[in-house]
N, C-alpha and C. Protein backbone atom coordinates (compact mmCIF):
# COMPACT_ATOMS: atom_id res chain seq x y z
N UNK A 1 0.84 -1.18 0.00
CA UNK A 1 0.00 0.00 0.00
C UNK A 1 0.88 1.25 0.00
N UNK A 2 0.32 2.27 -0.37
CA UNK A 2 1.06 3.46 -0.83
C UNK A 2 0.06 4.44 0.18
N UNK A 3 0.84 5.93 0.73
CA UNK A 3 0.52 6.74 1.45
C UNK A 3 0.50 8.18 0.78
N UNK A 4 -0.36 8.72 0.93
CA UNK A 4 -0.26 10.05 0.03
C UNK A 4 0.15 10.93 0.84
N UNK A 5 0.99 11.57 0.45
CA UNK A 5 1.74 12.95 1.61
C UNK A 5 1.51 14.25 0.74
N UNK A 6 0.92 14.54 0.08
CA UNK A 6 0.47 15.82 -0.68
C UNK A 6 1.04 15.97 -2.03
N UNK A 7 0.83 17.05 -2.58
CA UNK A 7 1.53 17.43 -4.04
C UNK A 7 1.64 15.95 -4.65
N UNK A 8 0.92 15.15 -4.80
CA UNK A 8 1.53 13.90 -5.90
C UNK A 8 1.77 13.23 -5.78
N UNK A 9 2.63 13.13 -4.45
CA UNK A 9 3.49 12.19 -3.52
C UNK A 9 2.92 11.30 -2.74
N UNK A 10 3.58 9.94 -3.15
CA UNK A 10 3.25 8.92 -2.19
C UNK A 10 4.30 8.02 -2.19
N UNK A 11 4.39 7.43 -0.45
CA UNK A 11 5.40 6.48 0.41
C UNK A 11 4.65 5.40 0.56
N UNK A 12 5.82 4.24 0.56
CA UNK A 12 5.25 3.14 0.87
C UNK A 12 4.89 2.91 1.96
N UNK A 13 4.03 2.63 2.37
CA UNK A 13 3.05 2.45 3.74
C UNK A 13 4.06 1.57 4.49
N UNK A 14 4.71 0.43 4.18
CA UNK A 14 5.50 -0.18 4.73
C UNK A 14 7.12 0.27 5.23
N UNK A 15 7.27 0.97 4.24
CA UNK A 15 8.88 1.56 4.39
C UNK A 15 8.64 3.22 5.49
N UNK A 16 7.69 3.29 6.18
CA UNK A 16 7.11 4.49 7.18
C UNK A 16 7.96 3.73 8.35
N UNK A 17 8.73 4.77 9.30
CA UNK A 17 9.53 4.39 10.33
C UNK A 17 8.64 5.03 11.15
N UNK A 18 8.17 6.53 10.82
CA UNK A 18 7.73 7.25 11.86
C UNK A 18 7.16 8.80 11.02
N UNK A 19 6.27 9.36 11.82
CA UNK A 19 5.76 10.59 11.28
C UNK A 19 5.43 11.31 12.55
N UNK A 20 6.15 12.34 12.57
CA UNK A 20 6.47 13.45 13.35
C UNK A 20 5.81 14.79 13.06
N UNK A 21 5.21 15.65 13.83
CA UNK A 21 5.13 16.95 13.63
C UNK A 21 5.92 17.61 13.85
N UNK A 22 6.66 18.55 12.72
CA UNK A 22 7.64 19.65 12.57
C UNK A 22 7.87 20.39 13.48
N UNK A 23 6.68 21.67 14.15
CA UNK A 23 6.73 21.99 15.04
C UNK A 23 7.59 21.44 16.20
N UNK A 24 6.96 20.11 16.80
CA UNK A 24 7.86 19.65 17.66
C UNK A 24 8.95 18.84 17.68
N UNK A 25 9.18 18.87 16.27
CA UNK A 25 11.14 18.08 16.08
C UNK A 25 11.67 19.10 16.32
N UNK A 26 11.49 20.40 15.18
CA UNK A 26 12.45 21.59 15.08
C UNK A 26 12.77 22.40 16.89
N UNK A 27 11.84 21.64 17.83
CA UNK A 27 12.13 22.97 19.01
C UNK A 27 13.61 21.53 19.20
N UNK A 28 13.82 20.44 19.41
CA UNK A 28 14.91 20.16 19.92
C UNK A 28 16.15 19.95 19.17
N UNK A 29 17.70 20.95 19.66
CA UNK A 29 18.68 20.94 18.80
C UNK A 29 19.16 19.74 18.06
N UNK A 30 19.01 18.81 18.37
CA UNK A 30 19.91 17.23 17.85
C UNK A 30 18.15 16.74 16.87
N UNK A 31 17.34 17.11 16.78
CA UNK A 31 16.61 16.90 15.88
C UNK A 31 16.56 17.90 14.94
N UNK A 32 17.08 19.14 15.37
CA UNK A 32 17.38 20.28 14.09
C UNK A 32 18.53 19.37 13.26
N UNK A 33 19.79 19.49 14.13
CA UNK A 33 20.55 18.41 13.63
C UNK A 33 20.75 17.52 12.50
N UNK A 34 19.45 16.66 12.97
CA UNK A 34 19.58 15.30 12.37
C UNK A 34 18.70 15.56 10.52
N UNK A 35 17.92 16.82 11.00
CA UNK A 35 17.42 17.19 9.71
C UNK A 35 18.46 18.31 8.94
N UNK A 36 19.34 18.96 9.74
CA UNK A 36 20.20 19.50 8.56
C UNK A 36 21.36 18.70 7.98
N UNK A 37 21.58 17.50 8.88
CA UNK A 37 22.68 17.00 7.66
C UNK A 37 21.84 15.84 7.06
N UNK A 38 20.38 15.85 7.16
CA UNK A 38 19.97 14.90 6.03
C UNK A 38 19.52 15.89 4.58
N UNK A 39 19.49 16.77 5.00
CA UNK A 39 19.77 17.93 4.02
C UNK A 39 20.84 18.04 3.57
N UNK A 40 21.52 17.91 3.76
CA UNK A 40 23.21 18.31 3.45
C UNK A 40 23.37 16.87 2.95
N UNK A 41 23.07 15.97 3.39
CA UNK A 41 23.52 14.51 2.05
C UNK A 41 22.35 14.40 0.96
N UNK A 42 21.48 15.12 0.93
CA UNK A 42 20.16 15.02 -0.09
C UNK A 42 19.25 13.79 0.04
N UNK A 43 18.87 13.80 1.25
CA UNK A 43 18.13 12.38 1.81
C UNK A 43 16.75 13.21 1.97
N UNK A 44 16.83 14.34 1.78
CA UNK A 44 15.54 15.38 2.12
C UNK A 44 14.45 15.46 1.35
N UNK A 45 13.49 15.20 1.06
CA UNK A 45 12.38 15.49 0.00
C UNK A 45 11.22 16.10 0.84
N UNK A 46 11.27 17.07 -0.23
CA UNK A 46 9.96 18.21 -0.27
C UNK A 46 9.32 18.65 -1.88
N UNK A 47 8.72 18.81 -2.38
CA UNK A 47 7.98 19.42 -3.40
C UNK A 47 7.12 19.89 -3.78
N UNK A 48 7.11 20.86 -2.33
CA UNK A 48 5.88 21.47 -2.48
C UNK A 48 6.13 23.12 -2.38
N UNK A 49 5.39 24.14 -2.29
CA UNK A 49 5.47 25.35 -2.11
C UNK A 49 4.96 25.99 -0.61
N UNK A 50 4.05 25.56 0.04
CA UNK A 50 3.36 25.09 1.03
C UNK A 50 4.50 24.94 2.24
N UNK A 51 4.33 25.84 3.60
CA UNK A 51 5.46 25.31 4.60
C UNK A 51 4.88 24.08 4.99
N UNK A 52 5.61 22.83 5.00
CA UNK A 52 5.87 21.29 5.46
C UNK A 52 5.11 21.54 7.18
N UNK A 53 4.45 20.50 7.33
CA UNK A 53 3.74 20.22 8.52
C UNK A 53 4.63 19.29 9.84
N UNK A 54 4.19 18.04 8.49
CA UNK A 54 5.13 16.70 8.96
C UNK A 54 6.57 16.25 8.77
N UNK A 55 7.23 15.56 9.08
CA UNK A 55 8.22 14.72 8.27
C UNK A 55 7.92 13.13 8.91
N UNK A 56 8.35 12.55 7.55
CA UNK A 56 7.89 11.41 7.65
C UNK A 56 9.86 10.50 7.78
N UNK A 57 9.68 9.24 8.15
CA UNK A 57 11.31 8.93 8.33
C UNK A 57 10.68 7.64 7.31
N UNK A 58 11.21 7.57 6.28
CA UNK A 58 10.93 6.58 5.75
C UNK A 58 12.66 5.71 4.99
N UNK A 59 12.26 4.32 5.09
CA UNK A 59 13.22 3.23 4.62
C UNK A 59 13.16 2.21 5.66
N UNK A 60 14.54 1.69 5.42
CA UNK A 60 15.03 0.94 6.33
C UNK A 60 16.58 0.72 6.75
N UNK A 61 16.58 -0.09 7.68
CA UNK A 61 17.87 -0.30 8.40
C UNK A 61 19.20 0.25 7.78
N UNK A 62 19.22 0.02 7.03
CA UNK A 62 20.00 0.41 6.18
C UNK A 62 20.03 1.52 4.95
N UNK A 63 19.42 2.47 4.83
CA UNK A 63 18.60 3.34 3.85
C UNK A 63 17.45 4.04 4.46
N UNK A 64 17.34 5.47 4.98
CA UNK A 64 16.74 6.03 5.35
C UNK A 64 16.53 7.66 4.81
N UNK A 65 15.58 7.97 4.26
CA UNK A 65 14.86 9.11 3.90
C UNK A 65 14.43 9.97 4.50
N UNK A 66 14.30 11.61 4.54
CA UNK A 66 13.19 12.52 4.88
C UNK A 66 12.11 12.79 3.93
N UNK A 67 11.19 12.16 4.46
CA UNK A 67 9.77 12.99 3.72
C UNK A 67 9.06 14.21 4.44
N UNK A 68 9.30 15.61 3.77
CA UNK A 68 8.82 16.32 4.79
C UNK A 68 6.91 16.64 3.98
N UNK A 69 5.95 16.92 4.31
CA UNK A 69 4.52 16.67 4.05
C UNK A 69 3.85 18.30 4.65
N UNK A 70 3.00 18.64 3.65
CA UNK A 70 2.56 20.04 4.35
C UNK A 70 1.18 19.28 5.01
N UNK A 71 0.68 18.04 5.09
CA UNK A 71 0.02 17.55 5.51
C UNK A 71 0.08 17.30 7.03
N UNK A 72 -0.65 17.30 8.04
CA UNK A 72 -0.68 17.04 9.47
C UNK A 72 -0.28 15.94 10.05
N UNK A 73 0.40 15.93 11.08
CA UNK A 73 0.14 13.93 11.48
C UNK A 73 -0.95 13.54 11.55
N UNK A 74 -1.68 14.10 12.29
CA UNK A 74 -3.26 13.48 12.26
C UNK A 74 -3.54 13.05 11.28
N UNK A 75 -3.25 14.12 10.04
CA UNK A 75 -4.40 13.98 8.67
C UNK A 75 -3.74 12.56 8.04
N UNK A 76 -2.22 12.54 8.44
CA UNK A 76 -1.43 11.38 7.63
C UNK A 76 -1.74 10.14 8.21
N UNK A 77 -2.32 10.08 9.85
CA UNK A 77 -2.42 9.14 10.41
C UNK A 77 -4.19 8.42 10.21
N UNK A 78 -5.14 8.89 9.88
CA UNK A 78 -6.35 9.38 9.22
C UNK A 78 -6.08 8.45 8.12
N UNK A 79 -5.50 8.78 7.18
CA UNK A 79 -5.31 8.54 5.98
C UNK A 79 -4.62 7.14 5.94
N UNK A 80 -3.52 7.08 6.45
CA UNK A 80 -3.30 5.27 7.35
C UNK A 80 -4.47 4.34 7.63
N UNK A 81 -5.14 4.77 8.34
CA UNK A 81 -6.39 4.03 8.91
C UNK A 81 -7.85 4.17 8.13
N UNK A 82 -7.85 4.55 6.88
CA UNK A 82 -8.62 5.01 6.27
C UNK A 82 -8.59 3.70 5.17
N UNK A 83 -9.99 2.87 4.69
CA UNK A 83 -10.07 1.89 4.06
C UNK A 83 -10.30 2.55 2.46
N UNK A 84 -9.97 3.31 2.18
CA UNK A 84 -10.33 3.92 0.92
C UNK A 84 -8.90 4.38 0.51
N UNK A 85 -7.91 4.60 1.38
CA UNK A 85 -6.55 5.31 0.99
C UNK A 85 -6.16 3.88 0.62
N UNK A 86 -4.61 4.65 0.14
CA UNK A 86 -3.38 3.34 -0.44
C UNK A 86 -4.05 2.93 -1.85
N UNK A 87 -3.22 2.48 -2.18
CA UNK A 87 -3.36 0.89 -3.18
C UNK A 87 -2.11 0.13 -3.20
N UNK A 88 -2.67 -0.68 -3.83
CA UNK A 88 -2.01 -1.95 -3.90
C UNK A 88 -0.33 -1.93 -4.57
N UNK A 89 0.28 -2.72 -3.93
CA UNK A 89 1.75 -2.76 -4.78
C UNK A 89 1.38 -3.91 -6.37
């Protein structure tokens, strides 16, 4: 299943580590941190115009992504639990 995070974009429902609200990553320094040098290696995705809500941590063990989403956690978590979202791989 696939997750829609706005503008177009969609994550694999499975490869989701975690989804965070922005607001409260950015107040602590080592989570500013951890998002400017995933910026700085280009692990960062955004494409939108819209200031970003969420970030999403997506991959795995080995391979890990920023998805940042002008979408809410709620709305992303909503949309998780929602029998009408996703499709199929």
């Amino acid at each position: 299943m696939f997750l829609h995070v706005g503008n177009g974009k969609t994550v694999k429902v499975g490869e989701i580590i975690g989804i965070f609200d922005l607001d409260t990553v950015s107040v602590s320094a080592l989570s500013r941190e951890f998002l400017s040098r995933g910026q700085s290696a280009g692990s960062v995705r955004y494409d939108d115009e819209n200031i970003p809500r969420s970030v999403l941590l997506v991959g795995d063990k080995q391979n890990s992504n920023i998805v940042l989403s002008r979408i809410s956690p709620a709305g992303l978590q909503a949309r998780l639990n929602s029998p009408f979202e996703g499709t199929e791989e």
